[in-house]
N, C-alpha and C. Protein backbone atom coordinates (compact mmCIF):
# COMPACT_ATOMS: atom_id res chain seq x y z
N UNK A 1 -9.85 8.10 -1.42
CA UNK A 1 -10.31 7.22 -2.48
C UNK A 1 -10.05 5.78 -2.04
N UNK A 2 -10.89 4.95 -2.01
CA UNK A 2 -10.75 3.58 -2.05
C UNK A 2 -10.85 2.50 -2.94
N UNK A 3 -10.40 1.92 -3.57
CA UNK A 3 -10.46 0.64 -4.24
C UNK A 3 -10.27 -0.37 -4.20
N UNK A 4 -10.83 -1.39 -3.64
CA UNK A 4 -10.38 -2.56 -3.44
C UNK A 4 -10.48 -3.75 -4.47
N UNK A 5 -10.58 -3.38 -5.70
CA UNK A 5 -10.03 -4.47 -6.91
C UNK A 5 -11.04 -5.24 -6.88
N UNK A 6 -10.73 -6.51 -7.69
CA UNK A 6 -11.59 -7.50 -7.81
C UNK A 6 -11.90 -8.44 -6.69
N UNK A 7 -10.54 -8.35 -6.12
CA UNK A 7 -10.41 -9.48 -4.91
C UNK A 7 -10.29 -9.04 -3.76
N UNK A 8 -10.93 -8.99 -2.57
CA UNK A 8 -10.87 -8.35 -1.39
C UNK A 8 -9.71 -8.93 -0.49
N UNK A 9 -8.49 -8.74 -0.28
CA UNK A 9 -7.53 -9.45 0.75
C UNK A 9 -7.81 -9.17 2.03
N UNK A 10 -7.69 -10.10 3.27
CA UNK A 10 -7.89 -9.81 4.29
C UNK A 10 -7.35 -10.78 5.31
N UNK A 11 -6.95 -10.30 5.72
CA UNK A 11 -6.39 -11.20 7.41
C UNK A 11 -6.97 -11.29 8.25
N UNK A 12 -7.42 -12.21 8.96
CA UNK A 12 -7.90 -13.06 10.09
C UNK A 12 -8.13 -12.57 11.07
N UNK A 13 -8.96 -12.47 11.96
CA UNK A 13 -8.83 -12.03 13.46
C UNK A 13 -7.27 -12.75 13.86
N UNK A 14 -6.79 -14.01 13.72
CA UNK A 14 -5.49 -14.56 13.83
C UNK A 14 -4.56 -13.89 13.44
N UNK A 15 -4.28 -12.99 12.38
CA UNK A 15 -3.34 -12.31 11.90
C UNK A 15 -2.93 -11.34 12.97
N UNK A 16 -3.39 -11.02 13.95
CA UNK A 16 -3.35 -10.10 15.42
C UNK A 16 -2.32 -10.73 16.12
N UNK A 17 -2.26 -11.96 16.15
CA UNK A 17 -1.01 -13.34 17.11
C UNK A 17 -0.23 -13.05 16.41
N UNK A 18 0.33 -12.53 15.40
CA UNK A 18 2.00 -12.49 14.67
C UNK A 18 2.42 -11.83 15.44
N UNK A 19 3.95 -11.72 15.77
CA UNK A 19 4.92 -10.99 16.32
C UNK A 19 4.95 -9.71 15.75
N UNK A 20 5.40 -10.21 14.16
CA UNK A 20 5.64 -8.86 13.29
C UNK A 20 4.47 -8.10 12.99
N UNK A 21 3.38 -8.09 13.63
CA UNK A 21 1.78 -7.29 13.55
C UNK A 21 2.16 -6.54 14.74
N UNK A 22 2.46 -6.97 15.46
CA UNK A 22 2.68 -6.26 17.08
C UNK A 22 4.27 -5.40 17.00
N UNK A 23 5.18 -5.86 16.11
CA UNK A 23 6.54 -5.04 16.23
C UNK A 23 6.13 -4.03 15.39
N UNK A 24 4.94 -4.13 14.06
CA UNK A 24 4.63 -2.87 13.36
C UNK A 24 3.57 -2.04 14.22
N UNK A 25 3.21 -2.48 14.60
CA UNK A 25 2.13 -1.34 15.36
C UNK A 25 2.96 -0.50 16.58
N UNK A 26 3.87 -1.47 17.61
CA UNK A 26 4.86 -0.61 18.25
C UNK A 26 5.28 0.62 17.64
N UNK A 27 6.25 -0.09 16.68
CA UNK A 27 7.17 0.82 15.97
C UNK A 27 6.63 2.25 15.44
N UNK A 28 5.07 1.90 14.45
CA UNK A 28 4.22 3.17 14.14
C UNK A 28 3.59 4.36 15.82
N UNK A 29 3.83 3.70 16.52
CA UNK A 29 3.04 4.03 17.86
C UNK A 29 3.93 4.78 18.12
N UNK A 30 4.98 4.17 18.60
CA UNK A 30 6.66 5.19 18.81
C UNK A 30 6.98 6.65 18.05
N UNK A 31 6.56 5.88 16.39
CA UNK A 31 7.27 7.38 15.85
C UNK A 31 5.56 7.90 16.07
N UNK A 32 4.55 8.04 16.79
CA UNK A 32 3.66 8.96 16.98
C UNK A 32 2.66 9.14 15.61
N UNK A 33 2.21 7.73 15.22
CA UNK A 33 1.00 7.43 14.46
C UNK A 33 -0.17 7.37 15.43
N UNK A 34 -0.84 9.04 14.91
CA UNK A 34 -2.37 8.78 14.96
C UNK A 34 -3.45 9.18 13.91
N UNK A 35 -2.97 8.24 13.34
CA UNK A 35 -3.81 8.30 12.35
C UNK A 35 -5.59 7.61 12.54
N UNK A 36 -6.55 7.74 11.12
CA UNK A 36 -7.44 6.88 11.41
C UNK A 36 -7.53 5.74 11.12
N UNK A 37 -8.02 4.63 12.47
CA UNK A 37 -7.81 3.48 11.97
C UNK A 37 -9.43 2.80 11.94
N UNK A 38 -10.43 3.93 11.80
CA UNK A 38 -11.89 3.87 11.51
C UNK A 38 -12.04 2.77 10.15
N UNK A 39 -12.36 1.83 9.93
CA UNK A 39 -13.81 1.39 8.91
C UNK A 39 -12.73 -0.04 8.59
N UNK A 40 -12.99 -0.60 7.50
CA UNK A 40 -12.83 -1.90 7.62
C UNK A 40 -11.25 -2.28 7.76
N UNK A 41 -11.15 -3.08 8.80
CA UNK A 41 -9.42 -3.43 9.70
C UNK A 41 -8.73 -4.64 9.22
N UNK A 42 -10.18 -5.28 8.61
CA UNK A 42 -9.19 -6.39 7.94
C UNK A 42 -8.73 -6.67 6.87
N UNK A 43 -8.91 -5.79 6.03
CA UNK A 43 -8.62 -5.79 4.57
C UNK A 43 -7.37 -5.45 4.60
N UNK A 44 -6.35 -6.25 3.66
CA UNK A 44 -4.86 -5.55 3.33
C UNK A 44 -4.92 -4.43 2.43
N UNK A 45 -4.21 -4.03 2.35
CA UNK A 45 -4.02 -2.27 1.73
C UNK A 45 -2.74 -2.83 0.65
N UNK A 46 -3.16 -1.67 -0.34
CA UNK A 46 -1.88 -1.79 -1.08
C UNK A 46 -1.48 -0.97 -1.61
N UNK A 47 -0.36 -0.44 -2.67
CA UNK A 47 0.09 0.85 -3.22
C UNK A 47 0.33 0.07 -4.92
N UNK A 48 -0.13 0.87 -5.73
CA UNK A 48 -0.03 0.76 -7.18
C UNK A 48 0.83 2.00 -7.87
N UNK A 49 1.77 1.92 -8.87
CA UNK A 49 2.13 3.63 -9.29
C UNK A 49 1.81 3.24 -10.67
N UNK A 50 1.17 3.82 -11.43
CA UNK A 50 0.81 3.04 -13.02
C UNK A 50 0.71 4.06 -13.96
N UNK A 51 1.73 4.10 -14.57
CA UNK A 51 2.45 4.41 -15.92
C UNK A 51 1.28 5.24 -16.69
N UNK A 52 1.95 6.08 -17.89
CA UNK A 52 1.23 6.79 -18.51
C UNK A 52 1.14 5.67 -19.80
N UNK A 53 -0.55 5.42 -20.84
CA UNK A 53 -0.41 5.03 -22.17
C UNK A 53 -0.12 3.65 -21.85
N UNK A 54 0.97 3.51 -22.23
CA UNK A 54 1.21 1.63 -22.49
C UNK A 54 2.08 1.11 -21.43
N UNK A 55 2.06 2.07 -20.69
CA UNK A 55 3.66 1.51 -19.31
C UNK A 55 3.54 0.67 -18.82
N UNK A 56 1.68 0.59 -18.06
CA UNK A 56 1.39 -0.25 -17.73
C UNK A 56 1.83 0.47 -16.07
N UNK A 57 1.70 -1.12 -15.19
CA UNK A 57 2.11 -1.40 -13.65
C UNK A 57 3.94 -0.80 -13.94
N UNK A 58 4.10 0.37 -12.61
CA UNK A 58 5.51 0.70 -12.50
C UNK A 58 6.18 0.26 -11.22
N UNK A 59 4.95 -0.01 -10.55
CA UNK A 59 5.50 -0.60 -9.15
C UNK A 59 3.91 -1.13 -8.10
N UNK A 60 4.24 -2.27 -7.57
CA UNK A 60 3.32 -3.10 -7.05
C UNK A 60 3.10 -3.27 -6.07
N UNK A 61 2.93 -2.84 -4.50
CA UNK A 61 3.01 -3.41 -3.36
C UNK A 61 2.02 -3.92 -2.32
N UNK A 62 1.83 -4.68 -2.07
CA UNK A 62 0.98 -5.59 -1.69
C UNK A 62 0.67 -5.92 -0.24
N UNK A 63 0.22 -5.44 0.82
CA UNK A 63 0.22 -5.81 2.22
C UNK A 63 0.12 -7.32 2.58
N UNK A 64 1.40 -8.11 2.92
CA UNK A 64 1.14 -9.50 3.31
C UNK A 64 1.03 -9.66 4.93
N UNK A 65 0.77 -8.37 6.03
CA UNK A 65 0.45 -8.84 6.86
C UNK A 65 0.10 -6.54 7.05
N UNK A 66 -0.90 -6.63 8.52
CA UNK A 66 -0.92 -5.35 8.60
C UNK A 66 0.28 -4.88 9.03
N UNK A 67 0.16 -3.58 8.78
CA UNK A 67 1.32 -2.61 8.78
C UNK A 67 2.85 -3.23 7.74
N UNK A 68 2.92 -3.45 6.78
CA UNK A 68 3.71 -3.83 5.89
C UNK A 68 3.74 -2.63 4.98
N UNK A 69 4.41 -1.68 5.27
CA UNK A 69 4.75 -0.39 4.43
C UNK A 69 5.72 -0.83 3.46
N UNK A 70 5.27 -0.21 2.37
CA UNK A 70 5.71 0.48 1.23
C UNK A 70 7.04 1.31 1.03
N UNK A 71 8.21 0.67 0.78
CA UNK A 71 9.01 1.73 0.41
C UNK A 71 8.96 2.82 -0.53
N UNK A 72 9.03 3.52 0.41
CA UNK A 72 8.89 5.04 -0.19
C UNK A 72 10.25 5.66 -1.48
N UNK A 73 11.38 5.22 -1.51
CA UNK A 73 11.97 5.57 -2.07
C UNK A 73 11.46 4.89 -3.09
N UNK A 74 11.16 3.39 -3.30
CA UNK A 74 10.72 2.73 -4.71
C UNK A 74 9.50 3.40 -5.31
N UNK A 75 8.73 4.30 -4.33
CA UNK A 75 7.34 4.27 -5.00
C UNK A 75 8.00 5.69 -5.50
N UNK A 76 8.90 7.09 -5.32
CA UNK A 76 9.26 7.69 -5.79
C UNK A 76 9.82 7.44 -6.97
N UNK A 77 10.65 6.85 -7.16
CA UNK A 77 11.42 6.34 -8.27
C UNK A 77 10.48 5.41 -9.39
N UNK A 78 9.69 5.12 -8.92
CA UNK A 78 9.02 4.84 -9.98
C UNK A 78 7.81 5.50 -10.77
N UNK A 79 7.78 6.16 -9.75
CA UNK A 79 7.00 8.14 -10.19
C UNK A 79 8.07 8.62 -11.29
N UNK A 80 8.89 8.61 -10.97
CA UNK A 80 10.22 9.39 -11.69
C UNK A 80 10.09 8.52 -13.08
N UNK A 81 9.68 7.64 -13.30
CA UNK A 81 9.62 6.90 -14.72
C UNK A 81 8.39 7.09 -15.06
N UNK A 82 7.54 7.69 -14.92
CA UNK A 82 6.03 7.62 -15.44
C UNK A 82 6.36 9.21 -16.96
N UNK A 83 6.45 8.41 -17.77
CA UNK A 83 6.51 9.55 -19.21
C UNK A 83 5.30 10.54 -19.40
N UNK A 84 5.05 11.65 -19.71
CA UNK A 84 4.76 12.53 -20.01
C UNK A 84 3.45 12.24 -21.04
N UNK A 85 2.18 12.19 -21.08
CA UNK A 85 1.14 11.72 -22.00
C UNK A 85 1.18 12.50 -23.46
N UNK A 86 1.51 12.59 -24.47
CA UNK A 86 1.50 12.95 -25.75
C UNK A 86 0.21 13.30 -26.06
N UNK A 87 -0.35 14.52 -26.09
CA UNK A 87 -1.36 14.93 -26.48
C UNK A 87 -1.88 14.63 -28.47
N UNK A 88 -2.85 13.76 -28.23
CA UNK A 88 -3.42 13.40 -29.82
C UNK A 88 -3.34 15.16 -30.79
N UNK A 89 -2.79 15.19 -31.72
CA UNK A 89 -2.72 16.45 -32.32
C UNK A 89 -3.39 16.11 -33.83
């Protein structure tokens, strides 16, 4: 599934010259990422976890450069707060 919101984010052919673009792609390379990196490369990615009813946003994360992962324990834990939907009776 893809969504890219209202606003399309994206980094630069320049965003490639950061250090920390090149220490994340190492690092994913090392632990043996092959994933697909097919279709559009410059768009930032992001992770949303959003609440049942009125919760609203439970957690927000936002790619400010590529490869800027998501902690995984926060996006669990904020799974862990998403309440149960009350069926209309």
């Amino acid at each position: 599934m893809c969504f890219y919101g209202p606003v399309q984010r994206r980094m630069g052919l320049l965003g490639f010259l950061r250090l920390s673009v090149w220490q994340n792609f190492l690092r994913a390379r090392h632990r043996g990422f092959s994933g697909n990196v097919d279709g559009e490369g410059y768009i930032l990615g992001s992770v949303f976890v959003i609440g049942a009813g009125d919760q609203g946003i439970l957690l927000e994360h936002r790619e400010k450069e590529f490869g800027d992962a998501v902690n995984l324990t926060a996006v669990m834990e904020a799974a862990g707060k998403i309440s149960p939907r009350q069926s209309a009776e």
